[in-house]
PDB file of N, CA and C in Angstrom:
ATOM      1  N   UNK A   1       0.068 -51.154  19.232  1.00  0.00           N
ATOM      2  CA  UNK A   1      -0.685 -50.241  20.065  1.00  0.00           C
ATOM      3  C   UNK A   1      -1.535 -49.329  19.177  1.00  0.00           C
ATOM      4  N   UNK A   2      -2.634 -49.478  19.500  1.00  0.00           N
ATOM      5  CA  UNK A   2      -3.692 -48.539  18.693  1.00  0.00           C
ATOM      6  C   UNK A   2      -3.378 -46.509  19.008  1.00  0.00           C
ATOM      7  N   UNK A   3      -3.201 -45.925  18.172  1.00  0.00           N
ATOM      8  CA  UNK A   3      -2.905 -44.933  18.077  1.00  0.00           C
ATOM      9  C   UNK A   3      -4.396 -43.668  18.064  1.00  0.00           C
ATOM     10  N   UNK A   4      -4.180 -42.533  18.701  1.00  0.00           N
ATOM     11  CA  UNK A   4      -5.755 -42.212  18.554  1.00  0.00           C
ATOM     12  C   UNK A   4      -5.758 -41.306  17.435  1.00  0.00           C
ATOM     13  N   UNK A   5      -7.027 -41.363  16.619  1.00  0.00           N
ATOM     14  CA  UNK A   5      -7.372 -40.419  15.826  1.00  0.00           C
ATOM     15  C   UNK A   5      -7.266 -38.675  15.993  1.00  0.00           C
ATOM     16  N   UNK A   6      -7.290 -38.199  15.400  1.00  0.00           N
ATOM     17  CA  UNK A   6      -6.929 -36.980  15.730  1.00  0.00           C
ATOM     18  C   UNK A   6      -8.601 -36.161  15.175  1.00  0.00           C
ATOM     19  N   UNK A   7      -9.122 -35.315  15.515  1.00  0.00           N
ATOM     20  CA  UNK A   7     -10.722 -34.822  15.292  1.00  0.00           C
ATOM     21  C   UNK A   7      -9.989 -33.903  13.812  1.00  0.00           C
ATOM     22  N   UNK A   8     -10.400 -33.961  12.853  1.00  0.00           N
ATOM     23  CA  UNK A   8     -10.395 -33.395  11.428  1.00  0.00           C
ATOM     24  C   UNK A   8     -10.827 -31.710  11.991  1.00  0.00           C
ATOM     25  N   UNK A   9     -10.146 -30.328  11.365  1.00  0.00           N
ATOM     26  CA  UNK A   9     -10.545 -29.723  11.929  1.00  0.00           C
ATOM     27  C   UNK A   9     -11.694 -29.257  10.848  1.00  0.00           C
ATOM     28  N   UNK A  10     -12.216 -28.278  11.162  1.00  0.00           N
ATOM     29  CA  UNK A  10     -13.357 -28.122  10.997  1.00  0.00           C
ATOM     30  C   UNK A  10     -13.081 -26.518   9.644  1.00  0.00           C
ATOM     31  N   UNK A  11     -13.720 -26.259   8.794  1.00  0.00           N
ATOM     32  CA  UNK A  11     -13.017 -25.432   7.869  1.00  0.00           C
ATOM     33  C   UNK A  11     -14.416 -24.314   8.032  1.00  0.00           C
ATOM     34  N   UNK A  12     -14.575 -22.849   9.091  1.00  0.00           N
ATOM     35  CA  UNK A  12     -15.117 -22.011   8.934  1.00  0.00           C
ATOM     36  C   UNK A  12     -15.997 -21.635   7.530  1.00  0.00           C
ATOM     37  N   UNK A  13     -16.673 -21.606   7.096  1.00  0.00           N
ATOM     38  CA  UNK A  13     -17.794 -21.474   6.319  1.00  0.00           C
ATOM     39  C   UNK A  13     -18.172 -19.910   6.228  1.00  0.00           C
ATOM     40  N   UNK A  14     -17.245 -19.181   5.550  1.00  0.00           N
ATOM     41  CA  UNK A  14     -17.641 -17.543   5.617  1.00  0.00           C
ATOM     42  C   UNK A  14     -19.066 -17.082   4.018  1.00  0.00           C
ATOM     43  N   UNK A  15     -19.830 -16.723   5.202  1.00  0.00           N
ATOM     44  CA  UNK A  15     -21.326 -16.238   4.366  1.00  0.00           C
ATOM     45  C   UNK A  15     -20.969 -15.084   3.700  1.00  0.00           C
ATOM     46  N   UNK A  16     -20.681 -15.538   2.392  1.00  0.00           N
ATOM     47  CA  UNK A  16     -20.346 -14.158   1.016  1.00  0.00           C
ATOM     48  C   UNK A  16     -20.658 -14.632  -0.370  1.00  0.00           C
ATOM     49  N   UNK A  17     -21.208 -13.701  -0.786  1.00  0.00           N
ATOM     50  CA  UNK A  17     -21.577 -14.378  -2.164  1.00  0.00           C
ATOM     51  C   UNK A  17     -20.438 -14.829  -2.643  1.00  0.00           C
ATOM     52  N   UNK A  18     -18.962 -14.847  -2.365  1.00  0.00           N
ATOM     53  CA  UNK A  18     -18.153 -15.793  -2.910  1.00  0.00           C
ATOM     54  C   UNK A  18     -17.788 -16.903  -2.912  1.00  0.00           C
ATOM     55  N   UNK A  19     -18.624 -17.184  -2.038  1.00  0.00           N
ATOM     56  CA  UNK A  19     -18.601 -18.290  -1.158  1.00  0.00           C
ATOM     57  C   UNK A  19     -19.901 -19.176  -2.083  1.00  0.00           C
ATOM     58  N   UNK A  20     -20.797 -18.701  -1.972  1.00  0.00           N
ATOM     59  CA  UNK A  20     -22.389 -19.319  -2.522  1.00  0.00           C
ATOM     60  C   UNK A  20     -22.335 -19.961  -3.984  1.00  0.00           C
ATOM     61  N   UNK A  21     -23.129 -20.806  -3.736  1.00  0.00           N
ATOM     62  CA  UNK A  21     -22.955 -21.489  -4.833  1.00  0.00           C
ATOM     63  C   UNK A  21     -23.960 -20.925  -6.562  1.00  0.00           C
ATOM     64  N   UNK A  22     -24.563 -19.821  -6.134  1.00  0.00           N
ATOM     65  CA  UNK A  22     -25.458 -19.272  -7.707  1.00  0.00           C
ATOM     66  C   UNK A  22     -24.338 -17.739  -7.834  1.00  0.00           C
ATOM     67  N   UNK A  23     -22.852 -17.897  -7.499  1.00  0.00           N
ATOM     68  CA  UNK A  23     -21.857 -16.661  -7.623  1.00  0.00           C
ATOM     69  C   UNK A  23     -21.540 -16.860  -8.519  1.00  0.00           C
ATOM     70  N   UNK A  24     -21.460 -16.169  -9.915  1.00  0.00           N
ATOM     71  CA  UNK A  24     -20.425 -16.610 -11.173  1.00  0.00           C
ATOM     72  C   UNK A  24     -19.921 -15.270 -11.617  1.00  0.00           C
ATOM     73  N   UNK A  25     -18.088 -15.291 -11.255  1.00  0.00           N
ATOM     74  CA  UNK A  25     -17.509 -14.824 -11.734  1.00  0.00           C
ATOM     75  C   UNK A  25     -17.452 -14.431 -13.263  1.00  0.00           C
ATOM     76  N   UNK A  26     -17.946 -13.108 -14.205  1.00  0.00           N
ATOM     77  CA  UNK A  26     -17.774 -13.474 -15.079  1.00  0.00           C
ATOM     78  C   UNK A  26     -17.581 -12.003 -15.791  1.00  0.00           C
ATOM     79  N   UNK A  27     -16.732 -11.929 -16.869  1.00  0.00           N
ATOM     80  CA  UNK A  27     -16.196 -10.555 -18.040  1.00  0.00           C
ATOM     81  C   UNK A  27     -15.990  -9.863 -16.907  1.00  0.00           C
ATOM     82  N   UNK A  28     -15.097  -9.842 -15.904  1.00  0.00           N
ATOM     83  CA  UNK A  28     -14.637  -8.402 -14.476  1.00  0.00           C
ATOM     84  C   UNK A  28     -16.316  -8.261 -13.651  1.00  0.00           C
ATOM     85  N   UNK A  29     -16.851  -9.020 -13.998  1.00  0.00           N
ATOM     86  CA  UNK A  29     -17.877  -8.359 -13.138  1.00  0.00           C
ATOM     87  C   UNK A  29     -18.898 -10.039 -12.373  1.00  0.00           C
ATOM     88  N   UNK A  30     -19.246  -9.627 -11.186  1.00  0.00           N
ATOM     89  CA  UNK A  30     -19.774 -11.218 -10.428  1.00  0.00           C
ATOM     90  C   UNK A  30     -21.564 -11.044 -10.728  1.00  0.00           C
ATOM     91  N   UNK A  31     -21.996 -12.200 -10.965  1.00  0.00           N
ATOM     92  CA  UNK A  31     -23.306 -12.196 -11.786  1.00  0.00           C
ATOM     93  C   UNK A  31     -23.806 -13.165 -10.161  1.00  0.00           C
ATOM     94  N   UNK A  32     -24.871 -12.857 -10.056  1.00  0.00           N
ATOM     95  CA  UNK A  32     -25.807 -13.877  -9.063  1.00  0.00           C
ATOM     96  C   UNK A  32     -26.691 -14.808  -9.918  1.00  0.00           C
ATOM     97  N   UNK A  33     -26.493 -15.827 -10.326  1.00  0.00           N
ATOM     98  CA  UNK A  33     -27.682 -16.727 -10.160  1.00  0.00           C
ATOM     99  C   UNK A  33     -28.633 -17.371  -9.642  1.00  0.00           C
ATOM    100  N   UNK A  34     -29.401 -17.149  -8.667  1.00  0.00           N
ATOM    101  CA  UNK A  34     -29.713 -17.337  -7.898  1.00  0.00           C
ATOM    102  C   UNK A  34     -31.498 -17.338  -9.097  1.00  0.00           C
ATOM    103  N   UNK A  35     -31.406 -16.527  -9.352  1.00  0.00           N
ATOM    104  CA  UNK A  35     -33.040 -16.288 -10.193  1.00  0.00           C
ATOM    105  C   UNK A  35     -32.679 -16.067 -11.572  1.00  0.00           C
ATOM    106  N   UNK A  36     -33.896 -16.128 -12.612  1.00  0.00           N
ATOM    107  CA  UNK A  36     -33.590 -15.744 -13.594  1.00  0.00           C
ATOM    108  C   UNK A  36     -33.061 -14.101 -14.134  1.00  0.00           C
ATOM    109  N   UNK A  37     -32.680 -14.345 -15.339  1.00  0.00           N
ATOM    110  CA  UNK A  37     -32.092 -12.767 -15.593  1.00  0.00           C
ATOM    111  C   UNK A  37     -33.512 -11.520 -15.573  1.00  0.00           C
ATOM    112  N   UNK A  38     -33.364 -10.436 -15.600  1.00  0.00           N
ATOM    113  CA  UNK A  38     -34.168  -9.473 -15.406  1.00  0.00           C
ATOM    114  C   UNK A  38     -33.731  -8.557 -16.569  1.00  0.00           C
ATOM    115  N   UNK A  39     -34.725  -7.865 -17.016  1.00  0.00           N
ATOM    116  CA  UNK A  39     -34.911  -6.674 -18.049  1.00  0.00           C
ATOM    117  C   UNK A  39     -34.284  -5.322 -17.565  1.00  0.00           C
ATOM    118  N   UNK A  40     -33.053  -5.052 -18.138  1.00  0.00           N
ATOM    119  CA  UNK A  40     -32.425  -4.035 -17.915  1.00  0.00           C
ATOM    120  C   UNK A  40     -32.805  -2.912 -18.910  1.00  0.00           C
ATOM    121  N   UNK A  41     -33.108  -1.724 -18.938  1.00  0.00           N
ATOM    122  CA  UNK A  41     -33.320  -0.691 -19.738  1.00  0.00           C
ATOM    123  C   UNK A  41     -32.199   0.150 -19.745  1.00  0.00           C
ATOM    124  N   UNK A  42     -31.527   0.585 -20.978  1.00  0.00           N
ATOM    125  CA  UNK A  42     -30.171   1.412 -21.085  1.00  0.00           C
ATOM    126  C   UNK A  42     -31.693   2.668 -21.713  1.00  0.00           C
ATOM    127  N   UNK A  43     -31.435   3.811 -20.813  1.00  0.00           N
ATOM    128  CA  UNK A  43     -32.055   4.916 -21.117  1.00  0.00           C
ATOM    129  C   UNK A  43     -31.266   6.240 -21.499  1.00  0.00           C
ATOM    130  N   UNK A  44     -29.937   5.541 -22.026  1.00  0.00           N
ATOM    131  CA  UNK A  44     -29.268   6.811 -22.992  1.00  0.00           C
ATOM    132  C   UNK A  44     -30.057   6.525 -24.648  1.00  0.00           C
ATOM    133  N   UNK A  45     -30.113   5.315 -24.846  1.00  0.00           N
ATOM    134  CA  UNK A  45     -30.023   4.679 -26.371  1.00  0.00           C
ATOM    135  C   UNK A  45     -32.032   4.262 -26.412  1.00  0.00           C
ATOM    136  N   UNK A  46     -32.398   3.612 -25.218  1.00  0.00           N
ATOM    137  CA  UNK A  46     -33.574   3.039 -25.312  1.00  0.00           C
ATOM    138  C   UNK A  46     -33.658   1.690 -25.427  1.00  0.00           C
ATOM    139  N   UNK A  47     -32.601   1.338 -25.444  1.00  0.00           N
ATOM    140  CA  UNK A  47     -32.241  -0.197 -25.690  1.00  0.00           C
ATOM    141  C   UNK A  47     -32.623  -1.142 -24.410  1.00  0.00           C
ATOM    142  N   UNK A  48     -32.964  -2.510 -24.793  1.00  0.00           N
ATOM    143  CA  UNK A  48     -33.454  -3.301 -23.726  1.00  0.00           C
ATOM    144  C   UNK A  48     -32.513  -4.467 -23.938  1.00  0.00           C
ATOM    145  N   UNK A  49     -32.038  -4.790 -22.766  1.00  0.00           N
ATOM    146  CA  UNK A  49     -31.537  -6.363 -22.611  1.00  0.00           C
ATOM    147  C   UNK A  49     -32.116  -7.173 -21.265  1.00  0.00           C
ATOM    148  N   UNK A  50     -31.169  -8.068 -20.900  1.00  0.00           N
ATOM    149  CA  UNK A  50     -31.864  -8.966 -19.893  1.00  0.00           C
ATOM    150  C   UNK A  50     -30.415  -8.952 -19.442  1.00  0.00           C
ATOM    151  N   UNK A  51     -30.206  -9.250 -17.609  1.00  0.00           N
ATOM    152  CA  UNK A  51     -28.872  -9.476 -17.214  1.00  0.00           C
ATOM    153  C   UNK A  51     -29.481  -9.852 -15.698  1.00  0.00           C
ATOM    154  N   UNK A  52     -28.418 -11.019 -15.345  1.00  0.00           N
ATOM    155  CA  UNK A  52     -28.734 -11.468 -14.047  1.00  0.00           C
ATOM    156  C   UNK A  52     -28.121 -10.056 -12.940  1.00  0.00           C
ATOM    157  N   UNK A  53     -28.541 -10.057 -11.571  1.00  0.00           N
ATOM    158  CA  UNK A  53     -27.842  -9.113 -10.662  1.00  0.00           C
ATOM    159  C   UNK A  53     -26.828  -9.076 -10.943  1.00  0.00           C
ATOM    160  N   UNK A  54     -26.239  -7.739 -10.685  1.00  0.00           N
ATOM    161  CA  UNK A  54     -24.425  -7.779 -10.275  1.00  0.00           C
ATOM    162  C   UNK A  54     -24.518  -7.757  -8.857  1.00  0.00           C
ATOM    163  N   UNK A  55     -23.424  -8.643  -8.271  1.00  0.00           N
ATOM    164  CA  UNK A  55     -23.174  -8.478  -6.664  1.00  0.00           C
ATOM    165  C   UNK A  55     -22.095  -8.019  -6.462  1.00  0.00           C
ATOM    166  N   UNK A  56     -21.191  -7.856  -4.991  1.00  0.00           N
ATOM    167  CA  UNK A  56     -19.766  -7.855  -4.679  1.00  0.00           C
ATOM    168  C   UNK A  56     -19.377  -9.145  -4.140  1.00  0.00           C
ATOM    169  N   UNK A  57     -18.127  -9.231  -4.374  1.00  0.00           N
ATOM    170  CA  UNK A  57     -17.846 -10.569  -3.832  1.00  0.00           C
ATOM    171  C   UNK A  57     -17.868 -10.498  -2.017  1.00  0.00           C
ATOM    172  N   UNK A  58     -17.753  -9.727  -1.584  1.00  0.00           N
ATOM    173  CA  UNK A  58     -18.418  -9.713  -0.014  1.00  0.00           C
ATOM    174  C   UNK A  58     -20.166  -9.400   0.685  1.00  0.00           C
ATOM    175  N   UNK A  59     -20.498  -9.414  -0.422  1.00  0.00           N
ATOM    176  CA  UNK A  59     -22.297  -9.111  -0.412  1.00  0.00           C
ATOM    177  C   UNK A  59     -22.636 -10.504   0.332  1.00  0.00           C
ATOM    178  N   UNK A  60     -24.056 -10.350   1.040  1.00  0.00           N
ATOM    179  CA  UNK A  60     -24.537 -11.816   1.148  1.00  0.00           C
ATOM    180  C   UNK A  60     -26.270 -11.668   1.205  1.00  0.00           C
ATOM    181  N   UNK A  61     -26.756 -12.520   1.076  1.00  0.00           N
ATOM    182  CA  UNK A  61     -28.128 -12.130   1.167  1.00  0.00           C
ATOM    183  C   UNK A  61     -28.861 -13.721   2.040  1.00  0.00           C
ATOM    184  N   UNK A  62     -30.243 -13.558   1.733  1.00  0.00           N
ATOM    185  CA  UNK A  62     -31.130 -14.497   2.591  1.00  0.00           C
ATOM    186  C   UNK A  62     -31.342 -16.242   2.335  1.00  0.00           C
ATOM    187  N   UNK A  63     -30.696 -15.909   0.541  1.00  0.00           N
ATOM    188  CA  UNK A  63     -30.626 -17.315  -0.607  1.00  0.00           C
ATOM    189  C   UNK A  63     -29.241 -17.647  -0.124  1.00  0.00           C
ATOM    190  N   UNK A  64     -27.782 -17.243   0.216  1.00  0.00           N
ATOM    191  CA  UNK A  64     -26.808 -17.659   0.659  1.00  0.00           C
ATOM    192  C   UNK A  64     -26.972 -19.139   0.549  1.00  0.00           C
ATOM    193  N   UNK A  65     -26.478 -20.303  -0.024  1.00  0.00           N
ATOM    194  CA  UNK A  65     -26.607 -21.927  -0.004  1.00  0.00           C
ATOM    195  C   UNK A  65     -24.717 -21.893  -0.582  1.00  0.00           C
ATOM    196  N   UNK A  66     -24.319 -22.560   0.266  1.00  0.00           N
ATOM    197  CA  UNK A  66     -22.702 -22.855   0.418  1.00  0.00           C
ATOM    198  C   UNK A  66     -22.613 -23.589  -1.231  1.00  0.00           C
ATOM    199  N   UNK A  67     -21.185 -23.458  -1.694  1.00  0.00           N
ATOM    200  CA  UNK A  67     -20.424 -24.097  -2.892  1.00  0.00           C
ATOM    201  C   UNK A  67     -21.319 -25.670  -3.055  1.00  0.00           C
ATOM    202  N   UNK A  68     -21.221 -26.186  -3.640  1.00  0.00           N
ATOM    203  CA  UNK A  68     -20.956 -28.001  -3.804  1.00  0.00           C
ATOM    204  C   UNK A  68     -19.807 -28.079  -4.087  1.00  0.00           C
ATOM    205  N   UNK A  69     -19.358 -29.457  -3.472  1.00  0.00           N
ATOM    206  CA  UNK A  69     -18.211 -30.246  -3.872  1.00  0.00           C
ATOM    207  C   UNK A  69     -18.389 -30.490  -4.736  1.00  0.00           C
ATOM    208  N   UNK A  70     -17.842 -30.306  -5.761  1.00  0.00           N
ATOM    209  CA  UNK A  70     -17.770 -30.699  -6.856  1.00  0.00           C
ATOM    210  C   UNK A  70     -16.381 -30.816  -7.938  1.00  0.00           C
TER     211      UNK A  70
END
């Protein structure tokens, strides 16, 4: 007797940059990749570097594109 399939359920998809796939956890602090890094100015010292955004891990924005399987 053929037995019926059962429907796979379906796994909610919550929109957070923790979720997104340009999120990288990294040194205590979450970096966005999403674009290239940007010119940060430290105006105690005068010093210049480059650093991608910092986000929160519940932030979300308009680029939001889910994980890959991977």
């Amino acid at each position: 007797m053929a037995t019926r399939k059962r429907k796979a359920e379906v796994e909610e998809t919550v929109v957070a940059c923790e979720h997104c796939r340009y999120f990288v956890p990294k040194d205590g602090r979450n970096e966005c990749r999403r674009n290239p890094p940007t010119v940060a100015v430290d105006f105690e010292d005068g010093g210049v570097t480059s650093m991608f955004p910092l986000v929160e891990a519940g932030e979300w924005c308009g680029c939001w594109s889910p994980r890959l399987n991977s």
